[in-house]
PDB file of N, CA and C in Angstrom:
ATOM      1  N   UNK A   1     -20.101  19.694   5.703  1.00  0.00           N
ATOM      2  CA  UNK A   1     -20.195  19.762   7.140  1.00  0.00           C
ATOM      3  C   UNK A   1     -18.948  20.452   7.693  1.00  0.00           C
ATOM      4  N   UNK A   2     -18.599  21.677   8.755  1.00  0.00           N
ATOM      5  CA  UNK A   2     -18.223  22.240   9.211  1.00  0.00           C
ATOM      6  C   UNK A   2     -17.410  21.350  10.161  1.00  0.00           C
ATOM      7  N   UNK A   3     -16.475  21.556  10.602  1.00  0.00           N
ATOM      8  CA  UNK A   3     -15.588  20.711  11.791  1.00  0.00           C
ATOM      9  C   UNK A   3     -14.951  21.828  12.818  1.00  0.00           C
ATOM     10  N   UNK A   4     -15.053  21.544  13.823  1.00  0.00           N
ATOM     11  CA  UNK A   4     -14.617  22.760  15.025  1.00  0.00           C
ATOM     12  C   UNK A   4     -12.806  22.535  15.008  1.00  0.00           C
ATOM     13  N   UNK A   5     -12.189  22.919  15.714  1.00  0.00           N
ATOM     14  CA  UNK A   5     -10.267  22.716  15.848  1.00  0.00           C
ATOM     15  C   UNK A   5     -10.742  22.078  16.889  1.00  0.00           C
ATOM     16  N   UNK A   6     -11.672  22.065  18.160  1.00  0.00           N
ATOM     17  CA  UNK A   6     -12.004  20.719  19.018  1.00  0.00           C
ATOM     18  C   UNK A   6     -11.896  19.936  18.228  1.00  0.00           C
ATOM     19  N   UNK A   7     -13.053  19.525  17.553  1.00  0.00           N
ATOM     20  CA  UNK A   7     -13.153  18.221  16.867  1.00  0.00           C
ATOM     21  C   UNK A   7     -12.087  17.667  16.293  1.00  0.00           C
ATOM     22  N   UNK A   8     -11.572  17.913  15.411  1.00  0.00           N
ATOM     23  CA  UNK A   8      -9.983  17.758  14.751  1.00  0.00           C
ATOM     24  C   UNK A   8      -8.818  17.272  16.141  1.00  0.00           C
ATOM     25  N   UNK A   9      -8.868  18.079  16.452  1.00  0.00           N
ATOM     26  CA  UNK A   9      -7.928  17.585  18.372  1.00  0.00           C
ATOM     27  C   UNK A   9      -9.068  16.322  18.919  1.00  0.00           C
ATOM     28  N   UNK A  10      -9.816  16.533  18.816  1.00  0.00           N
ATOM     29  CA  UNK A  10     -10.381  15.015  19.299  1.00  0.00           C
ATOM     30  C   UNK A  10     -10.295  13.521  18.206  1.00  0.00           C
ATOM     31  N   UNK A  11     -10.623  14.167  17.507  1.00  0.00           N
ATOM     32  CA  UNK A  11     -10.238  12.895  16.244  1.00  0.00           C
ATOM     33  C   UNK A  11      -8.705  12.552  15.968  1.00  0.00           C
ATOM     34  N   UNK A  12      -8.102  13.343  15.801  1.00  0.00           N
ATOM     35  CA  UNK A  12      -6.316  12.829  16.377  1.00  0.00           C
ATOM     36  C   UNK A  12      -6.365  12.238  17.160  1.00  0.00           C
ATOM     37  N   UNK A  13      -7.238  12.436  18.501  1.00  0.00           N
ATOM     38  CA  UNK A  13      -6.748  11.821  19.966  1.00  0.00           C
ATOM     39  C   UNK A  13      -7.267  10.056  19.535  1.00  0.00           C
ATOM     40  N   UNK A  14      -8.514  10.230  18.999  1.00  0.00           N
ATOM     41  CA  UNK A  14      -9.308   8.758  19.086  1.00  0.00           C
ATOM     42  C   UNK A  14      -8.175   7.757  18.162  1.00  0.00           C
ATOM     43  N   UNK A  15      -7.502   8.400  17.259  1.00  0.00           N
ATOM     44  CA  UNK A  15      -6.818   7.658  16.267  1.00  0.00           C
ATOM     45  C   UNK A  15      -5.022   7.337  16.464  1.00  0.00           C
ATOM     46  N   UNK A  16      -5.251   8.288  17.541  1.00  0.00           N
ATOM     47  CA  UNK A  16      -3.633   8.473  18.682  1.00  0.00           C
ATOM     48  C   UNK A  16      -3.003   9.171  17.317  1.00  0.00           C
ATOM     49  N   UNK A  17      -2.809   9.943  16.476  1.00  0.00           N
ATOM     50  CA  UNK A  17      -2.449  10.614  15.533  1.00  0.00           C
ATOM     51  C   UNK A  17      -1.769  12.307  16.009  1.00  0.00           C
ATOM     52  N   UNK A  18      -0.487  12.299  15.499  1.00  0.00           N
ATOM     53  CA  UNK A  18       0.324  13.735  16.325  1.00  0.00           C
ATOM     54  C   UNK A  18      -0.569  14.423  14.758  1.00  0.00           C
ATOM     55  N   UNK A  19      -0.125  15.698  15.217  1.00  0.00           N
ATOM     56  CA  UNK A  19      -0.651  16.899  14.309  1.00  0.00           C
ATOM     57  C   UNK A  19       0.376  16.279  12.537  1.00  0.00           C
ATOM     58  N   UNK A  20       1.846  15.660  13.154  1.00  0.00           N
ATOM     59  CA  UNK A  20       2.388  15.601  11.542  1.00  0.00           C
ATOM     60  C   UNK A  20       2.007  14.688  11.082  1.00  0.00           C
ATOM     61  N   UNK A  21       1.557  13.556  11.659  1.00  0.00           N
ATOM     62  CA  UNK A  21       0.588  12.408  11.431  1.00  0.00           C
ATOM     63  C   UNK A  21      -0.002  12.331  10.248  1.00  0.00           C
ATOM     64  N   UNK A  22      -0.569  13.402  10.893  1.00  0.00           N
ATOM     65  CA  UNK A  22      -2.455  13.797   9.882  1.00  0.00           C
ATOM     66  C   UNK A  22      -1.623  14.895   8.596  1.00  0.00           C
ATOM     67  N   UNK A  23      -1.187  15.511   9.092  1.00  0.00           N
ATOM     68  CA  UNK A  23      -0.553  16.670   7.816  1.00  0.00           C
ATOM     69  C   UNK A  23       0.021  15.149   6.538  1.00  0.00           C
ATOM     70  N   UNK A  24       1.145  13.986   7.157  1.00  0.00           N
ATOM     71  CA  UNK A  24       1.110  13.379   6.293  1.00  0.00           C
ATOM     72  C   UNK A  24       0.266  12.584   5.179  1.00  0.00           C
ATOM     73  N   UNK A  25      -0.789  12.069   6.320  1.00  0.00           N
ATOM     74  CA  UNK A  25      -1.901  11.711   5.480  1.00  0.00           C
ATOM     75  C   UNK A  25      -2.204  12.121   4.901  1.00  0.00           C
ATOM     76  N   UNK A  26      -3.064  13.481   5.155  1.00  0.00           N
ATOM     77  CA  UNK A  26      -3.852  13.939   4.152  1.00  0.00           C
ATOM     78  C   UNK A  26      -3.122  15.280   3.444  1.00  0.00           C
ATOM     79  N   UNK A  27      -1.727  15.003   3.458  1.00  0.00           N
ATOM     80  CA  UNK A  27      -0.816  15.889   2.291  1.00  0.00           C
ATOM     81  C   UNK A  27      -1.018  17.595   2.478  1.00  0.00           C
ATOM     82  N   UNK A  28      -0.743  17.824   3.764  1.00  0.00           N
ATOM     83  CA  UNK A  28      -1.347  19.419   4.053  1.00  0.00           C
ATOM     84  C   UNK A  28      -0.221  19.672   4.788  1.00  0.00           C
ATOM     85  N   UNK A  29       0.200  21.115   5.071  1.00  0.00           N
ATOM     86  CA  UNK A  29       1.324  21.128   6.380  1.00  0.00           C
ATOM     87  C   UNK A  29       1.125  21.215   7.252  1.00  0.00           C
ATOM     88  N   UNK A  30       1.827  20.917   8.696  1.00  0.00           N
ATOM     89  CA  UNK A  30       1.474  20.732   9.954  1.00  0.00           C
ATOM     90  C   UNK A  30       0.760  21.865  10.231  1.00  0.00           C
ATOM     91  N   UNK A  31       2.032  22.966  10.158  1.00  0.00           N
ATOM     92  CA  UNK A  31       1.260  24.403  10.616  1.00  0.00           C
ATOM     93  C   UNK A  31      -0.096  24.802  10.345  1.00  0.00           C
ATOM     94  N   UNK A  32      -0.626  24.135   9.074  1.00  0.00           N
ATOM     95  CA  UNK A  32      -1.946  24.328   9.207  1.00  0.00           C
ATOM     96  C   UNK A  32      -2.897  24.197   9.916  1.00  0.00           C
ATOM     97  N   UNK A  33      -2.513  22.510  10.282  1.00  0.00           N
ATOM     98  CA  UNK A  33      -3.526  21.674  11.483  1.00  0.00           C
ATOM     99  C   UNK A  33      -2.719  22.695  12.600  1.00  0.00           C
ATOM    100  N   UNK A  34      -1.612  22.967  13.228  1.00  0.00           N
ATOM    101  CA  UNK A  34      -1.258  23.765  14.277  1.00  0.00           C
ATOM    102  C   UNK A  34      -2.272  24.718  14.259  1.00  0.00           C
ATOM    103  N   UNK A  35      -1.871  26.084  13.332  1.00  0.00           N
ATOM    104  CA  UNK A  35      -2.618  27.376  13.283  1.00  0.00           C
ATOM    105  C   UNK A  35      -4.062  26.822  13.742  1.00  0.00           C
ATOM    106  N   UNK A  36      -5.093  25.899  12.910  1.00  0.00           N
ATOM    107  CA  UNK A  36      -6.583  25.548  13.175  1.00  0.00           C
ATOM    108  C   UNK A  36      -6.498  25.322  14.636  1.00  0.00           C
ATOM    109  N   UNK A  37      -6.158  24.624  14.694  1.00  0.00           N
ATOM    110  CA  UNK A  37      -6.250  23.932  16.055  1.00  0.00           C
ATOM    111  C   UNK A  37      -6.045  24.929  17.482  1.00  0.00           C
ATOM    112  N   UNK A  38      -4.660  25.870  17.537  1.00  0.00           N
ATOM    113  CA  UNK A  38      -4.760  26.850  18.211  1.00  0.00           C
ATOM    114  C   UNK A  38      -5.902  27.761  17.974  1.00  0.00           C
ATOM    115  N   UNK A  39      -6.295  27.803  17.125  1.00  0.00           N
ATOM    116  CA  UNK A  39      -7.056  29.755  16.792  1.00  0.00           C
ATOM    117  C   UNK A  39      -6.647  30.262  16.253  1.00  0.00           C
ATOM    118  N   UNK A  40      -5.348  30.297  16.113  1.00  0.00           N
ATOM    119  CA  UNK A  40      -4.683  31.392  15.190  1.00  0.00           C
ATOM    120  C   UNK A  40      -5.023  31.678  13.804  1.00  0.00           C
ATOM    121  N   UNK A  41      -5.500  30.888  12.939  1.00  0.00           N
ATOM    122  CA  UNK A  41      -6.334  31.360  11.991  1.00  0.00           C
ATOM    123  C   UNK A  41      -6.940  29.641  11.391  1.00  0.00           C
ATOM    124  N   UNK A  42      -8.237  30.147  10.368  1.00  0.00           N
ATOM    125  CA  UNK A  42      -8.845  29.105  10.212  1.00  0.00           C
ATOM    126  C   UNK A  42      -8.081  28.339   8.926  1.00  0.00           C
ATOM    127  N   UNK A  43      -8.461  27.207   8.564  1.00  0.00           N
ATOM    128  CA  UNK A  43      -8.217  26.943   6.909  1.00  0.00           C
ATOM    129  C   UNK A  43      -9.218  27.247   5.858  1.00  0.00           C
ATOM    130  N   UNK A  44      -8.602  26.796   4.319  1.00  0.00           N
ATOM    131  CA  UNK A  44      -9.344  27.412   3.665  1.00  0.00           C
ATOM    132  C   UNK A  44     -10.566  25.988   3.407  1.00  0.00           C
ATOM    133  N   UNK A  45     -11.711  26.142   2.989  1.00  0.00           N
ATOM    134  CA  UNK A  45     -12.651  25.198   2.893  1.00  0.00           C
ATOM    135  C   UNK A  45     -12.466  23.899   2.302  1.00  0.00           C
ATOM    136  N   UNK A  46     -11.376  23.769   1.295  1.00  0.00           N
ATOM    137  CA  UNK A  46     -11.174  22.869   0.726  1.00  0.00           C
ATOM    138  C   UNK A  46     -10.229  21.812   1.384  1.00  0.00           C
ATOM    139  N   UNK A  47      -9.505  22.535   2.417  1.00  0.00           N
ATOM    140  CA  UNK A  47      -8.157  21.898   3.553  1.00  0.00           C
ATOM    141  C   UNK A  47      -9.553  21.406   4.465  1.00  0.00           C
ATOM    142  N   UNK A  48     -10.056  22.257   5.251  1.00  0.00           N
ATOM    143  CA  UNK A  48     -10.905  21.368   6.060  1.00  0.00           C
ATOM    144  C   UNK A  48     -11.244  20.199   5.134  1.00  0.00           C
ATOM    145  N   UNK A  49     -12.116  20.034   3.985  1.00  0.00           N
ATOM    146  CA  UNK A  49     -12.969  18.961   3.442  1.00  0.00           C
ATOM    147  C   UNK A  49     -11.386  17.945   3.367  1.00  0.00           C
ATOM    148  N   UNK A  50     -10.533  18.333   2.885  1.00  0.00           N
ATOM    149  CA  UNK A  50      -9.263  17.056   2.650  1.00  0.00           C
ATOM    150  C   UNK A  50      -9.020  16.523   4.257  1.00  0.00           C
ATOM    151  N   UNK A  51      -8.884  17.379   5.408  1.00  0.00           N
ATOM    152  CA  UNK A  51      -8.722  16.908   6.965  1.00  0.00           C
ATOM    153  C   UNK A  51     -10.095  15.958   7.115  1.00  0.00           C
ATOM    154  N   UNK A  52     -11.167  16.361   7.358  1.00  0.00           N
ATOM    155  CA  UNK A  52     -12.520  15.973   7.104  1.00  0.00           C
ATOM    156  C   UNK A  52     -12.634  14.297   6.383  1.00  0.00           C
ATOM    157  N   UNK A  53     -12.224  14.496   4.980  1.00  0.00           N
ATOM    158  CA  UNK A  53     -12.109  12.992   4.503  1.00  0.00           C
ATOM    159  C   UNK A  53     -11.144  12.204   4.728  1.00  0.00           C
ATOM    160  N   UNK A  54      -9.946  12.692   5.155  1.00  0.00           N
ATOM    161  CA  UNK A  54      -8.723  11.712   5.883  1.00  0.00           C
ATOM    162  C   UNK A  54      -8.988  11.174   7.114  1.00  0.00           C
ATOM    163  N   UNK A  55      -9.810  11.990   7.731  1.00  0.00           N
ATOM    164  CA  UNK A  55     -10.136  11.494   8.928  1.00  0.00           C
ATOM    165  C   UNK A  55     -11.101  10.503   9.227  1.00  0.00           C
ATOM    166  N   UNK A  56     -12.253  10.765   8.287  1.00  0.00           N
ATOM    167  CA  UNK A  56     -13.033   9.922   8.153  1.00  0.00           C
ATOM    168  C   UNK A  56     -12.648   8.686   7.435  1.00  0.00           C
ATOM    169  N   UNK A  57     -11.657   8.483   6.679  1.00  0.00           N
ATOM    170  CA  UNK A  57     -11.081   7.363   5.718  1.00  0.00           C
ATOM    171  C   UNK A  57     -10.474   6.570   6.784  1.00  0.00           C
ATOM    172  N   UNK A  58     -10.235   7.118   7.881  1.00  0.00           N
ATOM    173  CA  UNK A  58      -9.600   5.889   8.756  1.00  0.00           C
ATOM    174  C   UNK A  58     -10.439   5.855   9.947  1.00  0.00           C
ATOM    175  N   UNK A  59     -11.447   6.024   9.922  1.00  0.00           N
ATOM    176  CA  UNK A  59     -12.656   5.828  10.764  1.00  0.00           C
ATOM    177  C   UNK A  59     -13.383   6.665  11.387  1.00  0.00           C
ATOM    178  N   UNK A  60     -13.193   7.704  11.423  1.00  0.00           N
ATOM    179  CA  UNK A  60     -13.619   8.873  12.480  1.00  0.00           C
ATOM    180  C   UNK A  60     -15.242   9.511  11.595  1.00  0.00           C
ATOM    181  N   UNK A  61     -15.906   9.213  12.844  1.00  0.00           N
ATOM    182  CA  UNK A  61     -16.888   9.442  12.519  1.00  0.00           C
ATOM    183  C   UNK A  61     -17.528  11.381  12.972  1.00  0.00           C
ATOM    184  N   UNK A  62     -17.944  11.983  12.284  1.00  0.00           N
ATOM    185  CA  UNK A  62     -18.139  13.489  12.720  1.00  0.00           C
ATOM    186  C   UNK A  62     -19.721  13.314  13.096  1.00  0.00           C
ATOM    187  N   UNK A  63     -19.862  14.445  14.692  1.00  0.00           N
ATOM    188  CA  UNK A  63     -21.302  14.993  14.702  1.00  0.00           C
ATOM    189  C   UNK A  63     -21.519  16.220  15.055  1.00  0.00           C
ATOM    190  N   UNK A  64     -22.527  16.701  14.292  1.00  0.00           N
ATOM    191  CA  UNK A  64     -23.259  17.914  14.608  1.00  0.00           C
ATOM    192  C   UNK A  64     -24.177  18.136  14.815  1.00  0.00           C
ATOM    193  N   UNK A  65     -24.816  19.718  14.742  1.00  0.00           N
ATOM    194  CA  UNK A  65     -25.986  19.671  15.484  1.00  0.00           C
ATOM    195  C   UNK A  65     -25.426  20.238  16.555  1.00  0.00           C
ATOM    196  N   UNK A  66     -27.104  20.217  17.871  1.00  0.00           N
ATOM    197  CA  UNK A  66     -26.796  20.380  18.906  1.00  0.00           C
ATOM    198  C   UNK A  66     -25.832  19.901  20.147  1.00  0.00           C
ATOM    199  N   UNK A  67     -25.032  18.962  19.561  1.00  0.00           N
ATOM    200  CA  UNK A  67     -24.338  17.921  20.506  1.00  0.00           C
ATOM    201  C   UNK A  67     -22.809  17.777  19.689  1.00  0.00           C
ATOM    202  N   UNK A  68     -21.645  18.801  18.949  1.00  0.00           N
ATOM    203  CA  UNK A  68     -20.915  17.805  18.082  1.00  0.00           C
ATOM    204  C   UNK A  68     -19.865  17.375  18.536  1.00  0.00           C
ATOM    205  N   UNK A  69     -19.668  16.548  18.128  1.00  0.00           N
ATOM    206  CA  UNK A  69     -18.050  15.352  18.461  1.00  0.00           C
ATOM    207  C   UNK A  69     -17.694  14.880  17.238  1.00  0.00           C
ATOM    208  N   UNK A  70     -16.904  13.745  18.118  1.00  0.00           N
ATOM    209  CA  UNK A  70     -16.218  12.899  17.254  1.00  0.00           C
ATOM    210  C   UNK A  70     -16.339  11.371  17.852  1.00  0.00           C
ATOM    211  N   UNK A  71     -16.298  10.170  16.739  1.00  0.00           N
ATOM    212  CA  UNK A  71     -16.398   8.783  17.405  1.00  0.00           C
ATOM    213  C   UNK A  71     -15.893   8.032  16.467  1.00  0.00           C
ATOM    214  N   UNK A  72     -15.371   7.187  17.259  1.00  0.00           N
ATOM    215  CA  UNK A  72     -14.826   5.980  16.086  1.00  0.00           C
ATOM    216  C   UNK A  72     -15.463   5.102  15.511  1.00  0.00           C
ATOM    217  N   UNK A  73     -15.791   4.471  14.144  1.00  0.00           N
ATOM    218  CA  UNK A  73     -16.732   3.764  13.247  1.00  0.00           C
ATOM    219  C   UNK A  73     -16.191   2.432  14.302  1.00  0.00           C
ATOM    220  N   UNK A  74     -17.416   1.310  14.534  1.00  0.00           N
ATOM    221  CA  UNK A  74     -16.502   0.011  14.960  1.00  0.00           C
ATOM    222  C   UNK A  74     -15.493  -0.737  14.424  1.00  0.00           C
ATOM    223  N   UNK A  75     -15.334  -0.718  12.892  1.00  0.00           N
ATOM    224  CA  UNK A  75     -14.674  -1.292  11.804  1.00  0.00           C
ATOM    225  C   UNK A  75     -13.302  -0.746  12.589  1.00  0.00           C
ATOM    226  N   UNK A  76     -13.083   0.280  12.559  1.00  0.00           N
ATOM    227  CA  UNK A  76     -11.644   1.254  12.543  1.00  0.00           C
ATOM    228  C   UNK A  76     -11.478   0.633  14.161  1.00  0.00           C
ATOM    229  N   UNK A  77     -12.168   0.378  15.028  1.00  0.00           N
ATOM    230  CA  UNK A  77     -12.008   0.298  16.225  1.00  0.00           C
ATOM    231  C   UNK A  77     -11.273  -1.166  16.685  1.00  0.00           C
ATOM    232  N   UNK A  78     -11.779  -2.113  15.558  1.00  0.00           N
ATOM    233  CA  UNK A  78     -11.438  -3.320  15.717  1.00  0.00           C
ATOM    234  C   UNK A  78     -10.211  -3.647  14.969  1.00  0.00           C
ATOM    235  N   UNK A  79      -9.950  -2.765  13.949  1.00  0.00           N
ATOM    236  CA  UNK A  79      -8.616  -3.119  13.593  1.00  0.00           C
ATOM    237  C   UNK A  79      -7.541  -2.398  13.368  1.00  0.00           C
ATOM    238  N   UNK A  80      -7.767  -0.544  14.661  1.00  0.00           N
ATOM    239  CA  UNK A  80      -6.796  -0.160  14.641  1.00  0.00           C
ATOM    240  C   UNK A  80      -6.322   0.942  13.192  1.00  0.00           C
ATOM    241  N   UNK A  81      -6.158   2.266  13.589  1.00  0.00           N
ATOM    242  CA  UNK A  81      -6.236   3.360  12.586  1.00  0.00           C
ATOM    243  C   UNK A  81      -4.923   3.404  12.368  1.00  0.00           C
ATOM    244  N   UNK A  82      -4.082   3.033  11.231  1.00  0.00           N
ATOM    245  CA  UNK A  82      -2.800   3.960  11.216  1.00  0.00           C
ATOM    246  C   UNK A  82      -2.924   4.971  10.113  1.00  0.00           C
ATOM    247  N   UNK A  83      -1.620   5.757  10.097  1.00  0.00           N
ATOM    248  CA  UNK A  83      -1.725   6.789   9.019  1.00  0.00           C
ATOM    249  C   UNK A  83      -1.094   6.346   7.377  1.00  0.00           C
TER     250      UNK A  83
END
């Protein structure tokens, strides 16, 4: 599944997570999530899928389709995402 640099900026937001946050978690460098996130260029497929499953490992739920976002699993909601 594909993830937009919205989505990613929204799933930080739900998890209150800064850009070095997430680079720590899921072992990537900031500038990466920076560059995605601005536009400035994309990542390579395998960095999305590692952002993608870090994100989802602490609750973040992805949608696509005609409608996509981001939402928090209730589990993660009730006890709070750290990195």
């Amino acid at each position: 599944m594909e993830i937009s640099a919205a989505q990613l900026r929204a799933a930080r937001g739900l998890l209150g997570w800064s850009q070095t946050e997430l680079a720590l978690a899921a072992k990537i460098g900031r500038a990466t999530i920076a560059d995605f996130e601005s536009g400035k260029r994309g990542p390579y497929a395998r960095t999305l899928d590692v952002l993608r499953s870090t994100l989802e490992g602490a609750g973040v739920e992805f949608t696509n389709g005609g409608e996509p976002g981001v939402k928090l699993r209730r589990a993660a909601q009730e006890h709070g995402a750290t990195p």
